[in-house]
N, C-alpha and C. Protein backbone atom coordinates (compact mmCIF):
# COMPACT_ATOMS: atom_id res chain seq x y z
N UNK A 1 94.52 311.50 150.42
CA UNK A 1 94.02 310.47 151.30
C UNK A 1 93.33 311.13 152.49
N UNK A 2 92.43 310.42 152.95
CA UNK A 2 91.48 310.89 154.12
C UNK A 2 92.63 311.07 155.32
N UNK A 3 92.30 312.00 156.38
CA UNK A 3 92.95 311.58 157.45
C UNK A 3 92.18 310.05 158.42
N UNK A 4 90.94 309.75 157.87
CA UNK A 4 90.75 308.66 158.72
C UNK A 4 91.30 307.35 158.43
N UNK A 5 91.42 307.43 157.05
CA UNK A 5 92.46 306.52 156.16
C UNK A 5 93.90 306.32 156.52
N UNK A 6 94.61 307.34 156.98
CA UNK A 6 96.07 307.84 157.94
C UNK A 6 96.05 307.65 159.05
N UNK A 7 94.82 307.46 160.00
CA UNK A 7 94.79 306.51 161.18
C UNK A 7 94.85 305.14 160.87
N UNK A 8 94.16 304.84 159.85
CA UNK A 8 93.78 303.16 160.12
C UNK A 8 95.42 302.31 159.09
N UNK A 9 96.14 303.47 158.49
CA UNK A 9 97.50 302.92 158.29
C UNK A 9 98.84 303.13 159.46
N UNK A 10 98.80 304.38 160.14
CA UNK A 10 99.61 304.52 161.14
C UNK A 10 99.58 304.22 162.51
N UNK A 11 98.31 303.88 163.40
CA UNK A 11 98.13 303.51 164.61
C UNK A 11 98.17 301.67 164.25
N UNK A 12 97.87 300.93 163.90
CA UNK A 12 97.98 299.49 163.65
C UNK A 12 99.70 299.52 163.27
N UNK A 13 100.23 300.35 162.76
CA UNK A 13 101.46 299.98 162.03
C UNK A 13 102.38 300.45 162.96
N UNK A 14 101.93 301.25 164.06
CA UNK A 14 102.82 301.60 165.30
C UNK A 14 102.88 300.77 165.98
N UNK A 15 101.79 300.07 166.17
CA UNK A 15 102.12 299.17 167.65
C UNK A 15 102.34 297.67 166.86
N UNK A 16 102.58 297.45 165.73
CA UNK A 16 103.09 296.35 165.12
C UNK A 16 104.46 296.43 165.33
N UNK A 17 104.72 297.57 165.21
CA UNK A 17 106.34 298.53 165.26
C UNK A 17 107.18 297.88 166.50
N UNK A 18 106.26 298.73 166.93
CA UNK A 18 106.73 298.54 168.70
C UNK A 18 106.92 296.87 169.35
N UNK A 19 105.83 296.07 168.61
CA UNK A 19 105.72 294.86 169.50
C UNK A 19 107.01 293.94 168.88
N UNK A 20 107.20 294.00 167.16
CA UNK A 20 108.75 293.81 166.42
C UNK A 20 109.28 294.16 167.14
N UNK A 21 109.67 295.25 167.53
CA UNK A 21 110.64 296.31 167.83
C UNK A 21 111.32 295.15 169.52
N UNK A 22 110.43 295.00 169.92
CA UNK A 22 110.99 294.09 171.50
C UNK A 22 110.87 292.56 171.49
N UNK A 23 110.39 292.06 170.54
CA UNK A 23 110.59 290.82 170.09
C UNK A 23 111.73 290.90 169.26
N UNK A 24 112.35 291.05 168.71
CA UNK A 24 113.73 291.68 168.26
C UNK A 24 114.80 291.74 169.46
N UNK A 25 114.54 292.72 169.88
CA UNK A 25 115.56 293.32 171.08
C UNK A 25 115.42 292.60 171.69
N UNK A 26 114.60 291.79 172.19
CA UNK A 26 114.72 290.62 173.06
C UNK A 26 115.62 289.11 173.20
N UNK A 27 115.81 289.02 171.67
CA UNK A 27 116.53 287.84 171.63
C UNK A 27 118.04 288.60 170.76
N UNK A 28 118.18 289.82 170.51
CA UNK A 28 119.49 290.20 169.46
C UNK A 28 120.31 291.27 170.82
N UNK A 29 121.30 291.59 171.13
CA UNK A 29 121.92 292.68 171.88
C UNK A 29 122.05 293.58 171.02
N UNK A 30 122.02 295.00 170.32
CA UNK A 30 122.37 296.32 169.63
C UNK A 30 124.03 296.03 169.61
N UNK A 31 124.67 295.92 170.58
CA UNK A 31 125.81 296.30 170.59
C UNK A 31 126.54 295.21 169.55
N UNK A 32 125.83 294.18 169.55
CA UNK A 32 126.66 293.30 168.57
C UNK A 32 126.43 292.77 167.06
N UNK A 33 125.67 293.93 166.58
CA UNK A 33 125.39 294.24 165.14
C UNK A 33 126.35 295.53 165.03
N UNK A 34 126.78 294.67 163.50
CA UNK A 34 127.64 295.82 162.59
C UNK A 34 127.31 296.08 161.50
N UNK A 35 127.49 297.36 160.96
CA UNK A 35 126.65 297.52 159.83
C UNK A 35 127.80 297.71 158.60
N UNK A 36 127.48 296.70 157.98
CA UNK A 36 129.12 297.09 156.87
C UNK A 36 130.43 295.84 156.74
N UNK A 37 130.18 295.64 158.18
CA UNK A 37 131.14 294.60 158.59
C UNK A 37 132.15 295.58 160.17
N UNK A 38 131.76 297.20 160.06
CA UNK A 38 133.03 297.59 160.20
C UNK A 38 132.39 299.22 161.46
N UNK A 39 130.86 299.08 161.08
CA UNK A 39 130.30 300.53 161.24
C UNK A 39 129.59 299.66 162.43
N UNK A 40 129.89 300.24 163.81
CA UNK A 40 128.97 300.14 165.13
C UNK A 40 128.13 301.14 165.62
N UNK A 41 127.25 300.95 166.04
CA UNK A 41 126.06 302.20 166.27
C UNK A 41 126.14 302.17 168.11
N UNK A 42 125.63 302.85 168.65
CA UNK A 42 125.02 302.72 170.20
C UNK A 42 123.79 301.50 170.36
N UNK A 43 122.93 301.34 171.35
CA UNK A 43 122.26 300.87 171.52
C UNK A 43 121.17 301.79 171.59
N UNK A 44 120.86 303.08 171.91
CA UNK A 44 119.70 303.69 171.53
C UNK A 44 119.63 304.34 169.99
N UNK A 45 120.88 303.99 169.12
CA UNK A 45 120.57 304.34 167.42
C UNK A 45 120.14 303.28 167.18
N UNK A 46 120.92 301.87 167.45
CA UNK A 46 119.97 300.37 167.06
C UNK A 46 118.55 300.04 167.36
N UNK A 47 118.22 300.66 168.02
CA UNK A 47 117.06 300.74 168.98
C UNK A 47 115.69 301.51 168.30
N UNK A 48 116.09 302.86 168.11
CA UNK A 48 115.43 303.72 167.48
C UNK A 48 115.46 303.31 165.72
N UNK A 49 116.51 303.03 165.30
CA UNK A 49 116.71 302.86 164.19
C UNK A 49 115.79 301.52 163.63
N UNK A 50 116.24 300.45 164.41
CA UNK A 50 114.96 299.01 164.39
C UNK A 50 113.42 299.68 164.39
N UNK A 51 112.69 300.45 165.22
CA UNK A 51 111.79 300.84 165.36
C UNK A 51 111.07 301.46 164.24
N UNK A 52 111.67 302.34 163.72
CA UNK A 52 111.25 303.18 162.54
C UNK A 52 111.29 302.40 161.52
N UNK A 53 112.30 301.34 161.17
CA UNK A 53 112.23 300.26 160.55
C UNK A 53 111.20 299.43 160.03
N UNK A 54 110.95 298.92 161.29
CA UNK A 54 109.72 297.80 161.31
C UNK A 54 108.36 298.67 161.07
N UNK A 55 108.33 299.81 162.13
CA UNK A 55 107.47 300.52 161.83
C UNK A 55 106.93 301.10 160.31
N UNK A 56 107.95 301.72 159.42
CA UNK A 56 107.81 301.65 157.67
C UNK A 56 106.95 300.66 157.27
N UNK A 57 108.04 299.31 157.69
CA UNK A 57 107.76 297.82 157.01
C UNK A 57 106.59 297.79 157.21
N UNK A 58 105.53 297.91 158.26
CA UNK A 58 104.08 297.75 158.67
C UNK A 58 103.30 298.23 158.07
N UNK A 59 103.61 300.13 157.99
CA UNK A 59 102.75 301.00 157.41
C UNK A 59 102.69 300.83 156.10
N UNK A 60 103.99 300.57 155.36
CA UNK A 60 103.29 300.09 153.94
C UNK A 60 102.78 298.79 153.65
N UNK A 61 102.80 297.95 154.41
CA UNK A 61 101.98 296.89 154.30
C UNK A 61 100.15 297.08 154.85
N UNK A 62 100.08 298.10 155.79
CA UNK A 62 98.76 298.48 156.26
C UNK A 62 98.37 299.69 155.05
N UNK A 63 99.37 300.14 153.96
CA UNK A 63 99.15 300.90 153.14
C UNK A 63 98.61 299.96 152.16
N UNK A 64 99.03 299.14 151.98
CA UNK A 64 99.06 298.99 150.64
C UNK A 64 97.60 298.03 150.59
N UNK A 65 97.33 297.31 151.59
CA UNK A 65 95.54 296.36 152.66
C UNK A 65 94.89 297.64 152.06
N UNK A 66 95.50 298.80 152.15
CA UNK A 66 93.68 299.80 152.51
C UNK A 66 93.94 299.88 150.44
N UNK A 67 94.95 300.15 150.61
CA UNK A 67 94.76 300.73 148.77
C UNK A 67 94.06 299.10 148.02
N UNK A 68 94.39 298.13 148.35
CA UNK A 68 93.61 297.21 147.49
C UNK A 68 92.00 296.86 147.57
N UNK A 69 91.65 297.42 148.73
CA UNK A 69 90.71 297.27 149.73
C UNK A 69 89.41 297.56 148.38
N UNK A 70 88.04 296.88 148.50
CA UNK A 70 87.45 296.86 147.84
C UNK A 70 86.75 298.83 148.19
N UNK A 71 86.45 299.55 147.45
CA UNK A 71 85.68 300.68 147.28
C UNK A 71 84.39 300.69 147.27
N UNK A 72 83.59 301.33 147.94
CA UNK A 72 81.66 301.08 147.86
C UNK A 72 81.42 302.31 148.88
N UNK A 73 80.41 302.55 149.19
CA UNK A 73 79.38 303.42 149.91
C UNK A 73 79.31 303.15 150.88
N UNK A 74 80.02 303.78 151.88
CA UNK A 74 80.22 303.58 153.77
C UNK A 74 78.51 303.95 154.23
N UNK A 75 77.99 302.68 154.52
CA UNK A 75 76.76 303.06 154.98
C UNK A 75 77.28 303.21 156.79
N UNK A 76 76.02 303.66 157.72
CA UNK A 76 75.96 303.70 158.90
C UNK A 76 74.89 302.48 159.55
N UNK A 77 74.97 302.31 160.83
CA UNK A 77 74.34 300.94 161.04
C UNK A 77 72.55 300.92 160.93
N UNK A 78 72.31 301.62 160.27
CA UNK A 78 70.53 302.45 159.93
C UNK A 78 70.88 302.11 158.41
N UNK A 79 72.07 301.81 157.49
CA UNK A 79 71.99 301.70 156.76
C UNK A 79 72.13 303.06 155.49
N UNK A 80 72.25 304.01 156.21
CA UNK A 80 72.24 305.27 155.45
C UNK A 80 73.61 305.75 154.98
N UNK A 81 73.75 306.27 154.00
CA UNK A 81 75.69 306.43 153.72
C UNK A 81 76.24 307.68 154.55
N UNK A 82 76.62 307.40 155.09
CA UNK A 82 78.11 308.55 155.47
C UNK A 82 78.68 309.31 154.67
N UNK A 83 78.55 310.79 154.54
CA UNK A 83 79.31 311.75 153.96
C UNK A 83 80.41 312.14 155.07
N UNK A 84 81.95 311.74 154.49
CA UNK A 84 82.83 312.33 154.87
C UNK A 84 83.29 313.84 154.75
C-alpha cells in the first residue's frame, strides 16, 4: 500500500478515535466498568484502552472505503496523470 493511502486511512481514523474516545468518556466514568464481571482497570488503562479501540474500529472502516474505492488514473487539475 502507498504511504499516501496510510495517511488517508490513519489521520481521519485518529481523530474519529479521539472525538469517540470523549463522547464516550463523557457520559460513562472508567472506574465503573468491569471487565469479566470481576476484572477493574484504572482510569488511564480505560482511557487509553477505549482510544485504541475506537481508533482500530475507524481505521478499518477508513480501510476497508479506500479498498472498495473505485480504481482509475489520478489525473492533476490540467488533467494530466500523476505518477506516484
Amino acid at each position: 500500500m502507498r504511504r499516501r493511502s496510510w495517511m488517508w486511512i490513519l489521520w481521519p481514523s485518529f481523530l474519529v478515535g479521539a472525538a469517540t474516545s470523549a463522547t464516550v468518556f463523557a457520559f460513562v466514568d472508567p472506574l465503573d466498568i468491569e471487565f469479566l464481571g470481576y476484572i477493574s482497570a484504572s482510569r488511564q488503562q480505560v482511557y487509553a484502552g477505549g482510544f485504541f479501540l475506537f481508533w482500530l474500529m475507524s481505521a478499518l472502516s477508513s480501510a476497508l472505503t479506500l479498498h472498495m474505492a473505485p480504481r482509475g488514473i489520478i489525473l492533476d487539475e490540467f488533467g494530466d496523470p500523476v505518477n506516484d
